[in-house]
C-alpha atoms as a PDB file:
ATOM      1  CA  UNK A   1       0.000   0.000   0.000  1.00  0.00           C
ATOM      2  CA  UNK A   2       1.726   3.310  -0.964  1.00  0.00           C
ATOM      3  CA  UNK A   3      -0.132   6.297  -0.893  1.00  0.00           C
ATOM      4  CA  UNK A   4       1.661   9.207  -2.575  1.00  0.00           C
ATOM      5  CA  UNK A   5       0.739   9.039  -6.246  1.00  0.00           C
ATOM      6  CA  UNK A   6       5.043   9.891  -6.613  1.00  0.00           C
ATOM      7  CA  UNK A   7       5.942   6.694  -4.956  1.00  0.00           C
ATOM      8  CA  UNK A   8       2.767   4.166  -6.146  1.00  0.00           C
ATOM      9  CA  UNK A   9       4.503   4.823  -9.647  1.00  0.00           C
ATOM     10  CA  UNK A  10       8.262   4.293  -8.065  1.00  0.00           C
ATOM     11  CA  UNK A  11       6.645   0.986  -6.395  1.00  0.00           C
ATOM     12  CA  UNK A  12       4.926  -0.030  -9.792  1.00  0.00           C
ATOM     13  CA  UNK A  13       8.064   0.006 -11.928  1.00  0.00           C
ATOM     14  CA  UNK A  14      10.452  -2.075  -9.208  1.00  0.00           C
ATOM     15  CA  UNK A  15       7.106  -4.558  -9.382  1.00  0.00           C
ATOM     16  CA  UNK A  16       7.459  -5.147 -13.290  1.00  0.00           C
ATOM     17  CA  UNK A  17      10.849  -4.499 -13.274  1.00  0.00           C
ATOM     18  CA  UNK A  18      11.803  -7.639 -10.418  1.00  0.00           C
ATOM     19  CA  UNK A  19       9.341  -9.672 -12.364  1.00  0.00           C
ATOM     20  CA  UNK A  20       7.114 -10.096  -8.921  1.00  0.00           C
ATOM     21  CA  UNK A  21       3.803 -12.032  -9.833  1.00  0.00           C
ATOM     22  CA  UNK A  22       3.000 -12.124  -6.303  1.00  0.00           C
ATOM     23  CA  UNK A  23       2.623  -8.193  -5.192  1.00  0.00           C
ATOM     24  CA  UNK A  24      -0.899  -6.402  -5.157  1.00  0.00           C
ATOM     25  CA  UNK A  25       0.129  -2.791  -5.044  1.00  0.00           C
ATOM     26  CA  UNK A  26      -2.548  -0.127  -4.267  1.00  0.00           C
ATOM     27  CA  UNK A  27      -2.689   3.497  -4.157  1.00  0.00           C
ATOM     28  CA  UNK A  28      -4.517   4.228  -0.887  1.00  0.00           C
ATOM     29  CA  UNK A  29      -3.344   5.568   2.530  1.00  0.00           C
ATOM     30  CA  UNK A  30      -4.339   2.932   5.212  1.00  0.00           C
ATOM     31  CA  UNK A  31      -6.009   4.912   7.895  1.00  0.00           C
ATOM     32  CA  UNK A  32      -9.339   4.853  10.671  1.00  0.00           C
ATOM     33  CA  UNK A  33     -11.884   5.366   7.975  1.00  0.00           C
ATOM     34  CA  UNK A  34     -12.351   5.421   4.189  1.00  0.00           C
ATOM     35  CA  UNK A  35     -11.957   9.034   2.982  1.00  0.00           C
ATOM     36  CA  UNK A  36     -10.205  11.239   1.189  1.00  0.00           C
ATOM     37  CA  UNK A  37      -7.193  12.575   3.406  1.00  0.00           C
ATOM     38  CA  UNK A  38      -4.328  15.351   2.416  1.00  0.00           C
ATOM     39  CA  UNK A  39      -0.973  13.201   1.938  1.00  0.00           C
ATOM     40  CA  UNK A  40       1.398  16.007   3.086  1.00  0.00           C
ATOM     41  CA  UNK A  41       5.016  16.206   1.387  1.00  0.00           C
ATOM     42  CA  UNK A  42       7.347  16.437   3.819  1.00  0.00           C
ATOM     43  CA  UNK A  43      10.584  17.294   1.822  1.00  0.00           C
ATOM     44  CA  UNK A  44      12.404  16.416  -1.508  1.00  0.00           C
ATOM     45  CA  UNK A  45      13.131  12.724  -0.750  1.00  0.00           C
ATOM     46  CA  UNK A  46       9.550  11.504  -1.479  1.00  0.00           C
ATOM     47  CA  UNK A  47       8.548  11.386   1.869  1.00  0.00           C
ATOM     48  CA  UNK A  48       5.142  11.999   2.994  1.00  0.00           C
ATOM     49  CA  UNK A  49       2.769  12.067   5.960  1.00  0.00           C
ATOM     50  CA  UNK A  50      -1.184  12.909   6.682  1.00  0.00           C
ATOM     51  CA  UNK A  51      -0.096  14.242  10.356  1.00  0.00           C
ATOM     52  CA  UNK A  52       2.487  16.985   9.166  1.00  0.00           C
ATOM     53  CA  UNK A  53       1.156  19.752   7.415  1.00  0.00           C
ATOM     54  CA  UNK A  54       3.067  21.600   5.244  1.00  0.00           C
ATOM     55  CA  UNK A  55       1.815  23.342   1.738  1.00  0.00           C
ATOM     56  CA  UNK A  56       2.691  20.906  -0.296  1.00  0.00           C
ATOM     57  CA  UNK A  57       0.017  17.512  -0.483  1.00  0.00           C
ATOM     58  CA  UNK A  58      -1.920  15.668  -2.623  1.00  0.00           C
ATOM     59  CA  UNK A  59      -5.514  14.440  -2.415  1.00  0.00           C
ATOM     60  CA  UNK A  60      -5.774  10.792  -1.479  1.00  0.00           C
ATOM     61  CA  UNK A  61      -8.010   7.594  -0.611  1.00  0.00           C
ATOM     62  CA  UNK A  62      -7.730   6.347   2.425  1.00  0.00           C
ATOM     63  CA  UNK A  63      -8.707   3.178   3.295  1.00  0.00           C
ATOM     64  CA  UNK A  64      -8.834   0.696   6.597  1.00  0.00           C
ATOM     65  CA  UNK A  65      -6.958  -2.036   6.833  1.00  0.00           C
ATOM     66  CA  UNK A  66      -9.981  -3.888   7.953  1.00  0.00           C
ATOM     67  CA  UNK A  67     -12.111  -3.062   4.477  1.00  0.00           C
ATOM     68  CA  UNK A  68      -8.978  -3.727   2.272  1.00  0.00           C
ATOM     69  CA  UNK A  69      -8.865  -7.770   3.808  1.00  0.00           C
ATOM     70  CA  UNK A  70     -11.857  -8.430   4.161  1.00  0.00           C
ATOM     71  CA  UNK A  71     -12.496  -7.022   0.293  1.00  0.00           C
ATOM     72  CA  UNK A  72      -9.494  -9.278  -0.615  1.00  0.00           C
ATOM     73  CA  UNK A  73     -11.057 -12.266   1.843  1.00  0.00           C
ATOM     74  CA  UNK A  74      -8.202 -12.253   3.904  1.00  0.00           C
ATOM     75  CA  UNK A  75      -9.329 -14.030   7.070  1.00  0.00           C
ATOM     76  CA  UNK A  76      -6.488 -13.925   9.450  1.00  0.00           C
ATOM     77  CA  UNK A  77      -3.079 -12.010   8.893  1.00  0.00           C
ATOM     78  CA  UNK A  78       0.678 -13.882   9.428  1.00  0.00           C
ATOM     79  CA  UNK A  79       2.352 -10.443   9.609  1.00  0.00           C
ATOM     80  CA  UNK A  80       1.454  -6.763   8.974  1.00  0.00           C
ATOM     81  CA  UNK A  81       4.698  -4.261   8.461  1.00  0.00           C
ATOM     82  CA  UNK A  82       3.073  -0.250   9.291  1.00  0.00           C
ATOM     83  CA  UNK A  83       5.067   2.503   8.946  1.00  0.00           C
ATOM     84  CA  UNK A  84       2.650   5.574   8.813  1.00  0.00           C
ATOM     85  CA  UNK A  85       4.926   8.501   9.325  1.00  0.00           C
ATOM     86  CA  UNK A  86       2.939   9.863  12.597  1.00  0.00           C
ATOM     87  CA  UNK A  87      -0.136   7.895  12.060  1.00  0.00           C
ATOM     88  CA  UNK A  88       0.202   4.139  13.077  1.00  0.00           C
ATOM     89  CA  UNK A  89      -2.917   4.930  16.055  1.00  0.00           C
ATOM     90  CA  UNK A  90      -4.966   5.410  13.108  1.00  0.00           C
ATOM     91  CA  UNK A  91      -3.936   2.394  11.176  1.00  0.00           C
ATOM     92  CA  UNK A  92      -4.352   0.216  14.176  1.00  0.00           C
ATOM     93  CA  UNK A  93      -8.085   1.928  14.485  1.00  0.00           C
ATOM     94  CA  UNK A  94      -8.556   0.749  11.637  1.00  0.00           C
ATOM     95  CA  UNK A  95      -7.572  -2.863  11.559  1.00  0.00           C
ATOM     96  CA  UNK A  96      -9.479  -2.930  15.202  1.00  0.00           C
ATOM     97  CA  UNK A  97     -11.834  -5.293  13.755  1.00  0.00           C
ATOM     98  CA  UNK A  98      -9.148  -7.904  12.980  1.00  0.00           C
ATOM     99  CA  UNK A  99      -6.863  -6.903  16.224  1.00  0.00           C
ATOM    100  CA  UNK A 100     -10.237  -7.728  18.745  1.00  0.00           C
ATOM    101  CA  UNK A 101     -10.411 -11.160  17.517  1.00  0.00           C
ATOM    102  CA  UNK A 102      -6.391 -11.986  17.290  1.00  0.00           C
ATOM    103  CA  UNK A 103      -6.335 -12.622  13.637  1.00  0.00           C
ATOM    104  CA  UNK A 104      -3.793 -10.967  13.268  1.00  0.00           C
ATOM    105  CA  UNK A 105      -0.054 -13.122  14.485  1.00  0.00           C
ATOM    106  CA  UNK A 106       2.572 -10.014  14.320  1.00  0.00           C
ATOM    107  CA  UNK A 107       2.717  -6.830  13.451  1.00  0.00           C
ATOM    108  CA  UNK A 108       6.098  -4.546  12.876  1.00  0.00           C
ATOM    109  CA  UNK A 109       5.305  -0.975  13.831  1.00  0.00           C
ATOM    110  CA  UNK A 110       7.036   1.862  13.141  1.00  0.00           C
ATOM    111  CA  UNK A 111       6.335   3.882  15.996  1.00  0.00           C
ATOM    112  CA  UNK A 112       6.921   7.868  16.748  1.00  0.00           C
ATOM    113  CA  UNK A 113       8.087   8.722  20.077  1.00  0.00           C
ATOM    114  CA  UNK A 114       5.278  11.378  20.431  1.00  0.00           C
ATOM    115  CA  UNK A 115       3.156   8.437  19.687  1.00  0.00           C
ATOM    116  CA  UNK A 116       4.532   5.760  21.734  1.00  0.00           C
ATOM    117  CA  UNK A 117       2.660   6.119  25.203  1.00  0.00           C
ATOM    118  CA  UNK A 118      -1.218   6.085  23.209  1.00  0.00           C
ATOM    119  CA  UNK A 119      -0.280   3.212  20.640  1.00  0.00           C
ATOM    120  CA  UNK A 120       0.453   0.982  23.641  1.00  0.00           C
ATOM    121  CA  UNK A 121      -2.130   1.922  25.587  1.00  0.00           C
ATOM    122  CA  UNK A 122      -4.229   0.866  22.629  1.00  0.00           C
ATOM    123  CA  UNK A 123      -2.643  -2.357  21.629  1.00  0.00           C
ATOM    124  CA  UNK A 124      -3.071  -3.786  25.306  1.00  0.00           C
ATOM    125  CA  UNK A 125      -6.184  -3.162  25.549  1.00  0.00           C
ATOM    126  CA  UNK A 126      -6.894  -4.810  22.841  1.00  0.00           C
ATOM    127  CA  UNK A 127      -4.783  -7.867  24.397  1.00  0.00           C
ATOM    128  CA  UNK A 128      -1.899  -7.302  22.289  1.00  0.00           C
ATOM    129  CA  UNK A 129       2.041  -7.010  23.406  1.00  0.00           C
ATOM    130  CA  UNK A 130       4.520  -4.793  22.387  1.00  0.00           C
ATOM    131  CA  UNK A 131       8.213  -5.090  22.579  1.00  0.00           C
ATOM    132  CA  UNK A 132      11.037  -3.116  20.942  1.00  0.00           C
ATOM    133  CA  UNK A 133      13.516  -4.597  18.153  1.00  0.00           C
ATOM    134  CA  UNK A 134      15.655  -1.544  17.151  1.00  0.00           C
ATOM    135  CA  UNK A 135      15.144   2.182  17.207  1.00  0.00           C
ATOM    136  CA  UNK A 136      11.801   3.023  16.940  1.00  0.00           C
ATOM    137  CA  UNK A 137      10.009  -0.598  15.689  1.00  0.00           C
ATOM    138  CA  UNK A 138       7.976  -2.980  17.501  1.00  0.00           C
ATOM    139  CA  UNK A 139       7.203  -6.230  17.300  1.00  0.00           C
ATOM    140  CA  UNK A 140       3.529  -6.842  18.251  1.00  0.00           C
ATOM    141  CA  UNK A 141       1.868  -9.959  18.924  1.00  0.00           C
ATOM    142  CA  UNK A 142      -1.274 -11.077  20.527  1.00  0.00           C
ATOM    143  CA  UNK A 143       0.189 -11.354  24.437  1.00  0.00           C
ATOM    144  CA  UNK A 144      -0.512 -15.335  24.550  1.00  0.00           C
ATOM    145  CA  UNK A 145       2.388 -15.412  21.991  1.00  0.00           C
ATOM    146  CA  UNK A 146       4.963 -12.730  22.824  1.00  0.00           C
ATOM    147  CA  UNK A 147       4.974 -14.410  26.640  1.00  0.00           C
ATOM    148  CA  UNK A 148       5.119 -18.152  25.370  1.00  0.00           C
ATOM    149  CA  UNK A 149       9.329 -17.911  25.192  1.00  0.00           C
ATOM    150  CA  UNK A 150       9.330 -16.847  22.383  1.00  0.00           C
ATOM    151  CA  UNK A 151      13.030 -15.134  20.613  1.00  0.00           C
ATOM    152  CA  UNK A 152      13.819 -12.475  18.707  1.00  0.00           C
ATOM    153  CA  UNK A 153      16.585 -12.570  16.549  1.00  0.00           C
ATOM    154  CA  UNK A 154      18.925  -9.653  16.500  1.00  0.00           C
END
């Protein structure tokens, strides 16, 4: 899922040009509700963020998580990689659905500092755990899991 219109075409070319036949690539913003959200452009490097205003953005779809799977029939979820730039709370409000009933095994967040404190408070509520790999990513997992032993490789 890439949402700036820039980097869906980027994405698109590295698809045909690695000869992937098993990548669905789609132009939407995963977020809390399906709308159209401001993508803002953060600088000259292509990267972009909805929670960052600035006077440069594009007009985008957004779309939850939760819609997009069950559209696709995706009924539970090995692994989910977010990296939202600023808005992983609203990516996880939007895959609630999925998160309530543990069908989804791990998730890797990219999570902002700022952030940190309400994203956990959210994922344990909703009976998940959260544990740091390196910098600012996560490894979530439903808390049955992350407490069974389990290892992270470093």
């Amino acid at each position: 899922m890439e949402a700036s219109k820039e980097n869906f075409s980027i994405l698109k070319k590295n698809i045909k040009l690695n000869k992937c036949k098993n990548v669905l690539a789609i132009n939407a913003a995963a977020d809390k509700s399906n709308k159209k959200l401001k993508l803002y452009k953060r600088d000259t490097s292509g990267r972009y963020t909805l929670k960052l205003k600035t006077s440069t953005y594009e007009i985008v779809n957004g779309i939850t998580l939760y819609s997009l799977l069950k559209k696709l029939g995706i009924e539970k979820v090995d692994l989910i990689k977010i990296d939202a730039e600023g808005s992983e709370l609203d990516v996880i409000e939007g895959l609630k659905q999925y998160l309530t009933s543990h069908r989804v095994d791990n998730m890797i967040v990219e999570i902002w500092e700022e952030n940190y404190k309400r994203v956990k408070k959210k994922l344990v509520s909703l009976g998940y755990s959260i544990k740091k790999i390196e910098y600012n990513n996560y490894l979530i997992r439903p808390r049955n899991i992350i407490n069974s032993k389990s290892k992270i490789m470093k």
